[in-house]
PDB file of N, CA and C in Angstrom:
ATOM      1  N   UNK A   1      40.215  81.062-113.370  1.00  0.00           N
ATOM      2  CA  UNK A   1      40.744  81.847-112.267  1.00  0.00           C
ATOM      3  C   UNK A   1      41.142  83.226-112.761  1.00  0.00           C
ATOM      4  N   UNK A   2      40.993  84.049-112.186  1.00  0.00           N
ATOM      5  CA  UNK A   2      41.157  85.480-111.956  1.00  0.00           C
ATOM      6  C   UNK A   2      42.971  86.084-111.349  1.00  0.00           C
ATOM      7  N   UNK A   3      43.556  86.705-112.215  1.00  0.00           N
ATOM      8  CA  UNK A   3      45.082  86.346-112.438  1.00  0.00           C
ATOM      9  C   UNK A   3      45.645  88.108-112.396  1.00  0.00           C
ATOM     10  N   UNK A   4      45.730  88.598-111.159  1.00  0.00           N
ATOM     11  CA  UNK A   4      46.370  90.591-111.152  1.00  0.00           C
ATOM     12  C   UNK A   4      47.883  90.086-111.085  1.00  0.00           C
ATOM     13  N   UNK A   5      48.380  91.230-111.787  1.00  0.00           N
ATOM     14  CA  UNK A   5      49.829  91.623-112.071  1.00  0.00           C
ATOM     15  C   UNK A   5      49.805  92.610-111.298  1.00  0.00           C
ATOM     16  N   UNK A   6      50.983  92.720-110.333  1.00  0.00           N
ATOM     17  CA  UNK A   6      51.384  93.779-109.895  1.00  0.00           C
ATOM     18  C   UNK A   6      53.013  94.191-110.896  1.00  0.00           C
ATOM     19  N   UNK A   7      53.776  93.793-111.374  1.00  0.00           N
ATOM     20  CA  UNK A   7      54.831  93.806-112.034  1.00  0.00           C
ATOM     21  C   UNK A   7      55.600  92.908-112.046  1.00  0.00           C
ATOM     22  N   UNK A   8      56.556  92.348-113.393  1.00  0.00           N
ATOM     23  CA  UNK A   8      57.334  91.226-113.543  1.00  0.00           C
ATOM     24  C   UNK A   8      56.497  90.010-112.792  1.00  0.00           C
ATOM     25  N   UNK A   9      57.268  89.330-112.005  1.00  0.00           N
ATOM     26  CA  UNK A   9      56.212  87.975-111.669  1.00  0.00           C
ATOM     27  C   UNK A   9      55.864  88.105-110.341  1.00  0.00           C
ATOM     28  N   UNK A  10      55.233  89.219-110.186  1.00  0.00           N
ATOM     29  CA  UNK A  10      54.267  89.546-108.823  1.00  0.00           C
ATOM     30  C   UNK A  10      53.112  89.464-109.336  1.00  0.00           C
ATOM     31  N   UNK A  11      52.535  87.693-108.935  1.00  0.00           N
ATOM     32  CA  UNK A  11      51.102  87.420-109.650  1.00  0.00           C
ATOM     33  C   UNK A  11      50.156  87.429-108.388  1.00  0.00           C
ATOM     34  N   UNK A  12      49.158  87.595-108.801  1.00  0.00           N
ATOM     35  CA  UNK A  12      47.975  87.073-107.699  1.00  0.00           C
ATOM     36  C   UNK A  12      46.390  86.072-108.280  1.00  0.00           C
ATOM     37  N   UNK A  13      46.226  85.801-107.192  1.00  0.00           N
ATOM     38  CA  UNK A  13      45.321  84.870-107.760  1.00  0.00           C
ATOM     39  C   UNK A  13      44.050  84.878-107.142  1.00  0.00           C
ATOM     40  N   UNK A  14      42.540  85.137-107.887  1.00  0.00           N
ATOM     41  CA  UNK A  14      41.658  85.211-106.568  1.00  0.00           C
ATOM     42  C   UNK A  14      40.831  84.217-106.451  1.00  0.00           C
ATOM     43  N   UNK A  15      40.884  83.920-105.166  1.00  0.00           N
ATOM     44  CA  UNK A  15      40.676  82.617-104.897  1.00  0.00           C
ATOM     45  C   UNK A  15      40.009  82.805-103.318  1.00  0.00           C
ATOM     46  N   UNK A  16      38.831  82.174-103.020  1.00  0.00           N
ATOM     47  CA  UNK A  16      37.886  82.112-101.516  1.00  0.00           C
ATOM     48  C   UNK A  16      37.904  83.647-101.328  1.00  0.00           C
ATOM     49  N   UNK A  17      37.611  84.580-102.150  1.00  0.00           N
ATOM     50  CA  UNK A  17      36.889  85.897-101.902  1.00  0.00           C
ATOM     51  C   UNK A  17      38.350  86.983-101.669  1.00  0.00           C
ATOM     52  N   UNK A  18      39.245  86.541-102.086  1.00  0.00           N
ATOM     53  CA  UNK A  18      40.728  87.171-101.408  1.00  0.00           C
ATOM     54  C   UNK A  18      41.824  87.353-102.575  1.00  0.00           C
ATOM     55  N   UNK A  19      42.379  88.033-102.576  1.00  0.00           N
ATOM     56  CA  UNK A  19      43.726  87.737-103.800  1.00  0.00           C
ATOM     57  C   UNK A  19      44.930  86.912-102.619  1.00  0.00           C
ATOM     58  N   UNK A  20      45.240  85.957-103.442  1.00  0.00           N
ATOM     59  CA  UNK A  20      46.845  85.110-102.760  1.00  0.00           C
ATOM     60  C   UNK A  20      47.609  85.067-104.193  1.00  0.00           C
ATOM     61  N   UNK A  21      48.650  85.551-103.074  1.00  0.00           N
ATOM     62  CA  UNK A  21      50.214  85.607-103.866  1.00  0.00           C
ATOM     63  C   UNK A  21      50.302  84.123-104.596  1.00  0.00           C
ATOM     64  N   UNK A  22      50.555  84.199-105.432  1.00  0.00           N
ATOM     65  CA  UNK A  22      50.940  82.755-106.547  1.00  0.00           C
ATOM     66  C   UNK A  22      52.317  82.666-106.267  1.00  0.00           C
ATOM     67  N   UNK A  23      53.207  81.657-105.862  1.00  0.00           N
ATOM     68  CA  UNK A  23      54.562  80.702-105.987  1.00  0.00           C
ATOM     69  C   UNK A  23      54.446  80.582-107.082  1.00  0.00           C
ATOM     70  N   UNK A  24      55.395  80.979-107.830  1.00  0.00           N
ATOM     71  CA  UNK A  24      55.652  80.226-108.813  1.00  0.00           C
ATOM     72  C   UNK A  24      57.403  79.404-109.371  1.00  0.00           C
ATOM     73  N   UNK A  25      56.633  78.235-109.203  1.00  0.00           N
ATOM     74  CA  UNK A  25      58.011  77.548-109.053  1.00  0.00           C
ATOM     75  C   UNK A  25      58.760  77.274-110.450  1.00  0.00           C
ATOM     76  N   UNK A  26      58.871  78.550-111.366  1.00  0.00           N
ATOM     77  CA  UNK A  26      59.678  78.894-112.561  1.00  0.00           C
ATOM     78  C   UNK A  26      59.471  80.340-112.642  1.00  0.00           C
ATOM     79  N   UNK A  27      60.407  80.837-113.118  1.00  0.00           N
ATOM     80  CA  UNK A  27      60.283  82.287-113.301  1.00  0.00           C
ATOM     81  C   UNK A  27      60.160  82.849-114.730  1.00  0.00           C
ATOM     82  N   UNK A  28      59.603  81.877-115.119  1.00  0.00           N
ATOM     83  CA  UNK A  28      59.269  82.528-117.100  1.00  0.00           C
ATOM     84  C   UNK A  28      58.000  83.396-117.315  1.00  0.00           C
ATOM     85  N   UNK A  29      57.244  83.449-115.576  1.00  0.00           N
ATOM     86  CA  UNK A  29      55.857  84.202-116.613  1.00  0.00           C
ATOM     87  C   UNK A  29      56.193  85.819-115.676  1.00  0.00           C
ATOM     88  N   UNK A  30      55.700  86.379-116.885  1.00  0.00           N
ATOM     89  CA  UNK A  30      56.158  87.650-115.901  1.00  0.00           C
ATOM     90  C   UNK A  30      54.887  88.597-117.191  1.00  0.00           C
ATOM     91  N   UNK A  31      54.165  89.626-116.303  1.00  0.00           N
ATOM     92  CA  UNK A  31      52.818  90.103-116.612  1.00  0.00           C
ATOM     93  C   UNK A  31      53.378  91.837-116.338  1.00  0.00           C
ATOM     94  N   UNK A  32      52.836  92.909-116.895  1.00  0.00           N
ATOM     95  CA  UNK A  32      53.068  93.751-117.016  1.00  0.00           C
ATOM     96  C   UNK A  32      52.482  94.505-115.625  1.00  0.00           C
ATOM     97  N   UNK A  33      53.327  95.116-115.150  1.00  0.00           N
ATOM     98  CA  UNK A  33      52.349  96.072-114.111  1.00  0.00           C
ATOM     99  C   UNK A  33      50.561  96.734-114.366  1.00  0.00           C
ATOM    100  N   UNK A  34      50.143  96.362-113.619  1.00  0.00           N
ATOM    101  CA  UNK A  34      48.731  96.735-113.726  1.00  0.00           C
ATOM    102  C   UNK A  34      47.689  96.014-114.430  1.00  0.00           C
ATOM    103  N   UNK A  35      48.055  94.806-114.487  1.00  0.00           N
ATOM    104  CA  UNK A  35      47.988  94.006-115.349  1.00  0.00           C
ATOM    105  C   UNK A  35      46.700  93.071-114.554  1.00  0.00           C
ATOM    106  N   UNK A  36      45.472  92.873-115.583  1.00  0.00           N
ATOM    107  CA  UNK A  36      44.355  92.130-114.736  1.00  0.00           C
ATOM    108  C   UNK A  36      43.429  90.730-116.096  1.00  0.00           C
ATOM    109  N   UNK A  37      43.893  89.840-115.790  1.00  0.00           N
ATOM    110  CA  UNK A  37      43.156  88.578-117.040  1.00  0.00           C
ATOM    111  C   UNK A  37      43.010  87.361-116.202  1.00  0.00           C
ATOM    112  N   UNK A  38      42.517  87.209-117.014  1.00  0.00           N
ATOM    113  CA  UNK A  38      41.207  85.629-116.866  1.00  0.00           C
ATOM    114  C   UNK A  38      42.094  84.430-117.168  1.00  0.00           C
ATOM    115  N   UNK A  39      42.537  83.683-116.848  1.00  0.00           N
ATOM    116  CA  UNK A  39      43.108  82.270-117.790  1.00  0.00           C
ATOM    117  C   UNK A  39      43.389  80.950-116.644  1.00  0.00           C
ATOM    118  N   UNK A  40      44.605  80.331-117.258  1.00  0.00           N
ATOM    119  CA  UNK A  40      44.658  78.968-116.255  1.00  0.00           C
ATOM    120  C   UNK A  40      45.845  78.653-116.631  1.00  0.00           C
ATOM    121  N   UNK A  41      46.419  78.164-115.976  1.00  0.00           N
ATOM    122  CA  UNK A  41      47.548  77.321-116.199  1.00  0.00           C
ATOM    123  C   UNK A  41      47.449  75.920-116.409  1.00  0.00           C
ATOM    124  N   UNK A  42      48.302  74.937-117.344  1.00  0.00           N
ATOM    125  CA  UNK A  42      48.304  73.815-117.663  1.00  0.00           C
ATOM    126  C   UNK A  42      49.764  73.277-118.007  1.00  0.00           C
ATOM    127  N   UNK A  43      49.432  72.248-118.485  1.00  0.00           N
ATOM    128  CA  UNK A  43      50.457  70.951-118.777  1.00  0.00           C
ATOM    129  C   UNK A  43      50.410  71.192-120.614  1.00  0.00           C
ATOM    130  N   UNK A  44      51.611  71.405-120.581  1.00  0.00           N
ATOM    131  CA  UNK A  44      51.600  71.018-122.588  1.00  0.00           C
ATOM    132  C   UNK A  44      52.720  69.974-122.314  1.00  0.00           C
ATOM    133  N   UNK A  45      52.075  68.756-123.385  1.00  0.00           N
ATOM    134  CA  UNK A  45      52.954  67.644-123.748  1.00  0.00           C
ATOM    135  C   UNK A  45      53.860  67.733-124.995  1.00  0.00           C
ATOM    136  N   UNK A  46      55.346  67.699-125.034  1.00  0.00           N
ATOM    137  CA  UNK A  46      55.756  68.007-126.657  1.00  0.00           C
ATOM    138  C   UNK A  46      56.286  66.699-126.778  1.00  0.00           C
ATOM    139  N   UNK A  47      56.115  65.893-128.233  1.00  0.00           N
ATOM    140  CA  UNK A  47      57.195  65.135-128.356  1.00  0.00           C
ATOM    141  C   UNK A  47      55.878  63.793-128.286  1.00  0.00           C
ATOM    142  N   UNK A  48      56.644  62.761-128.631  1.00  0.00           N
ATOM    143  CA  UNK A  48      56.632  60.936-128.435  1.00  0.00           C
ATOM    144  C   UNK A  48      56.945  60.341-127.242  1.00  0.00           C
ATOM    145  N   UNK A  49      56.621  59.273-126.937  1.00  0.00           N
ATOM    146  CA  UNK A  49      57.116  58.595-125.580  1.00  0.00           C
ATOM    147  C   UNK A  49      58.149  57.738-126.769  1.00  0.00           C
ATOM    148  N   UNK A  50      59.953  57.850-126.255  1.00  0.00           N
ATOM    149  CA  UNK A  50      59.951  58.013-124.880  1.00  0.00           C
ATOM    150  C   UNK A  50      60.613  59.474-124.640  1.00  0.00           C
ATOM    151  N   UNK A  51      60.207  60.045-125.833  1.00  0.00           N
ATOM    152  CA  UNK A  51      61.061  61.347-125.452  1.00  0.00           C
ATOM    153  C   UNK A  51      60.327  62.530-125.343  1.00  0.00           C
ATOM    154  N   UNK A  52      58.734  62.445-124.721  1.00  0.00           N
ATOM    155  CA  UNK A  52      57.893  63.559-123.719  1.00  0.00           C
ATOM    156  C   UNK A  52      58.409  64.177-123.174  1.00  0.00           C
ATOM    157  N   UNK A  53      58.278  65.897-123.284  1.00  0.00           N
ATOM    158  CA  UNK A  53      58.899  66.954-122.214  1.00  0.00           C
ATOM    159  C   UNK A  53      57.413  67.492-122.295  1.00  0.00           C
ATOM    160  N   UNK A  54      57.174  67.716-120.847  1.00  0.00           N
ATOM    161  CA  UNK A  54      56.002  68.396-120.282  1.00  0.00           C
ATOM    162  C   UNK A  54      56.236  69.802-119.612  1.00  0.00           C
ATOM    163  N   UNK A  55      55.733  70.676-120.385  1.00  0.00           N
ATOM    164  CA  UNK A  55      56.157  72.141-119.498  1.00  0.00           C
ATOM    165  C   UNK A  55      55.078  72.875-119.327  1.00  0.00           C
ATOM    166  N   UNK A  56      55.214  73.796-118.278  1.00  0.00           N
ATOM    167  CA  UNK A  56      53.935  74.156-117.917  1.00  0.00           C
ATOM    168  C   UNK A  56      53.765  75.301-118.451  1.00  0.00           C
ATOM    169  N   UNK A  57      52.161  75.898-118.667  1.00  0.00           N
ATOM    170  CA  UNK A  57      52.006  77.174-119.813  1.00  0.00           C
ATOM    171  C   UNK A  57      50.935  77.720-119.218  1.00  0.00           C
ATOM    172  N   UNK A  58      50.819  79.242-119.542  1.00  0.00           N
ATOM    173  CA  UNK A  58      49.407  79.649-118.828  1.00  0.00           C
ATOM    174  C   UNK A  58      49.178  80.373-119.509  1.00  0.00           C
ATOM    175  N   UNK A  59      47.255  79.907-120.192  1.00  0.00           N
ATOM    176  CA  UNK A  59      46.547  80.380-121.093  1.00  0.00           C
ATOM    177  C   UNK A  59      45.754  81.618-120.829  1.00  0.00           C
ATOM    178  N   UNK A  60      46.004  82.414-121.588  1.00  0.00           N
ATOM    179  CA  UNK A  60      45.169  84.022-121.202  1.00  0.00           C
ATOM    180  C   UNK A  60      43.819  84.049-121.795  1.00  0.00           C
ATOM    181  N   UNK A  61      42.492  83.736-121.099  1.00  0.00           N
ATOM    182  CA  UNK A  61      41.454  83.238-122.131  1.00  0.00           C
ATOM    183  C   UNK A  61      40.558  84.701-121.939  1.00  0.00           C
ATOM    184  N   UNK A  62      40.989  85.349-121.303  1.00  0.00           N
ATOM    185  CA  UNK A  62      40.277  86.934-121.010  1.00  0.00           C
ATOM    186  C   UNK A  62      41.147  88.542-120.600  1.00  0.00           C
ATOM    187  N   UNK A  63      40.819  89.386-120.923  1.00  0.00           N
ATOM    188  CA  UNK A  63      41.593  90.731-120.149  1.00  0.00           C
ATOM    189  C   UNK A  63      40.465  91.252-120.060  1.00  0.00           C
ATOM    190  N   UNK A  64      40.978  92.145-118.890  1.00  0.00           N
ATOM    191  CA  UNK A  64      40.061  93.171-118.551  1.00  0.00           C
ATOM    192  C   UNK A  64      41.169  94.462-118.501  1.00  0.00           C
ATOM    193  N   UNK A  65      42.683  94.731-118.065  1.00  0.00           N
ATOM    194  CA  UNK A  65      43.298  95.472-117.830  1.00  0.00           C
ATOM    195  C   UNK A  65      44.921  95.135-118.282  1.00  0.00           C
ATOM    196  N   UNK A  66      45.066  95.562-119.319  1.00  0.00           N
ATOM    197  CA  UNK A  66      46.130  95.446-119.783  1.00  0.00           C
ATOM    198  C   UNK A  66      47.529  96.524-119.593  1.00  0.00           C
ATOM    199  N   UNK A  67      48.363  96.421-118.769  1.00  0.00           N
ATOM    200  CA  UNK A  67      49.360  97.704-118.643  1.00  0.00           C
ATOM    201  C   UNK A  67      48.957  98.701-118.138  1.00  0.00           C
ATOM    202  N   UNK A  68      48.092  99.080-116.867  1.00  0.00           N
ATOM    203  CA  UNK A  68      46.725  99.824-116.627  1.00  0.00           C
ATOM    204  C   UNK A  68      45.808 100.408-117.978  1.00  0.00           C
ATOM    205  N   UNK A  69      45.690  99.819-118.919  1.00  0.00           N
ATOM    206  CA  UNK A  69      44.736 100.386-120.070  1.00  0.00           C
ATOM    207  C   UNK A  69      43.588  99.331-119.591  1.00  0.00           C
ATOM    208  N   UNK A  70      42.644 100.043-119.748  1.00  0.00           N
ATOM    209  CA  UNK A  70      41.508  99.468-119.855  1.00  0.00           C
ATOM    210  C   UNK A  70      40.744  98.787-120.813  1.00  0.00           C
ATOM    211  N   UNK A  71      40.559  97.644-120.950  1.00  0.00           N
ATOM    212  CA  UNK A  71      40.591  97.056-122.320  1.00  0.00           C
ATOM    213  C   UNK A  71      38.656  96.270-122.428  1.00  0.00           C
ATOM    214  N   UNK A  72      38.347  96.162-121.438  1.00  0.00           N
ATOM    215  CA  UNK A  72      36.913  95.794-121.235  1.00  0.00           C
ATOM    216  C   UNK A  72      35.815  95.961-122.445  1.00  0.00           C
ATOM    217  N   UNK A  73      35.811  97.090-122.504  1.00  0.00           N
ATOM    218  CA  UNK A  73      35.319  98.002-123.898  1.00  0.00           C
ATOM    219  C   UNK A  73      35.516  97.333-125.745  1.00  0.00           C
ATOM    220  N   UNK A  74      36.806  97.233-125.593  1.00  0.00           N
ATOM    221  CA  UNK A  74      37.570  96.375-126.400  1.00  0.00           C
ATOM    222  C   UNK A  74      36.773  95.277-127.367  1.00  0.00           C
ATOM    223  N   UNK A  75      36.166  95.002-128.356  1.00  0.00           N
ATOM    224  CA  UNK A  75      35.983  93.800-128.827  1.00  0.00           C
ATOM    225  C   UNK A  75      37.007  92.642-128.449  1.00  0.00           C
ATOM    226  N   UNK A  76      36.183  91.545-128.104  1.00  0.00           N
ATOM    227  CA  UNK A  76      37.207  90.425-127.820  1.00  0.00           C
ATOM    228  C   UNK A  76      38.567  90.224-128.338  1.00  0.00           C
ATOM    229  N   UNK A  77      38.391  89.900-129.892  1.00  0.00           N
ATOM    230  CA  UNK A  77      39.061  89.337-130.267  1.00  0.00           C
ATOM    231  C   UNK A  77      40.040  90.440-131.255  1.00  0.00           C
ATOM    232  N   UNK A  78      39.871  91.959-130.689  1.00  0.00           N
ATOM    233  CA  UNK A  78      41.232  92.814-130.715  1.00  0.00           C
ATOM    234  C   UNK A  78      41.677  92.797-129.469  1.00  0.00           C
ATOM    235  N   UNK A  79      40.999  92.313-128.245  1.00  0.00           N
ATOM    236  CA  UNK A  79      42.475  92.135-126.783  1.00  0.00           C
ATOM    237  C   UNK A  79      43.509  91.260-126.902  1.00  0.00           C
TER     238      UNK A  79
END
């Protein structure tokens, strides 16, 4: 999924040809204004049963626009 920052945790998400506002029901992710990447959100498991804590994390597996810099250009694996 396709993931714009407008500032702090004003995320969007594009999804059926449209950007929608993302809920996010924690306030830990917060993306820089102007801000445009590729990734997903998931489940990380820490720990043994019975003492599993599951928290949720979201993986940045692409940029295209970092802080309005344009990063496209960029070799991968200096973004």
């Amino acid at each position: 999924m396709f993931y714009v920052a407008t500032g702090r945790d004003m995320v969007y998400q594009w999804k059926s040809q449209m950007w929608i506002f993302v809920v996010l029901s924690y306030k830990r992710l917060e993306l820089p204004a102007q801000t445009l990447v590729y990734g997903e959100f998931a489940n990380e498991i820490f720990g043994t049963e019975p003492n599993q804590v599951i928290k949720k994390a979201f993986y940045i597996i692409d940029a295209l626009f970092l802080g309005g810099k344009d990063v496209r250009n960029v070799h991968y694996t200096q973004r």
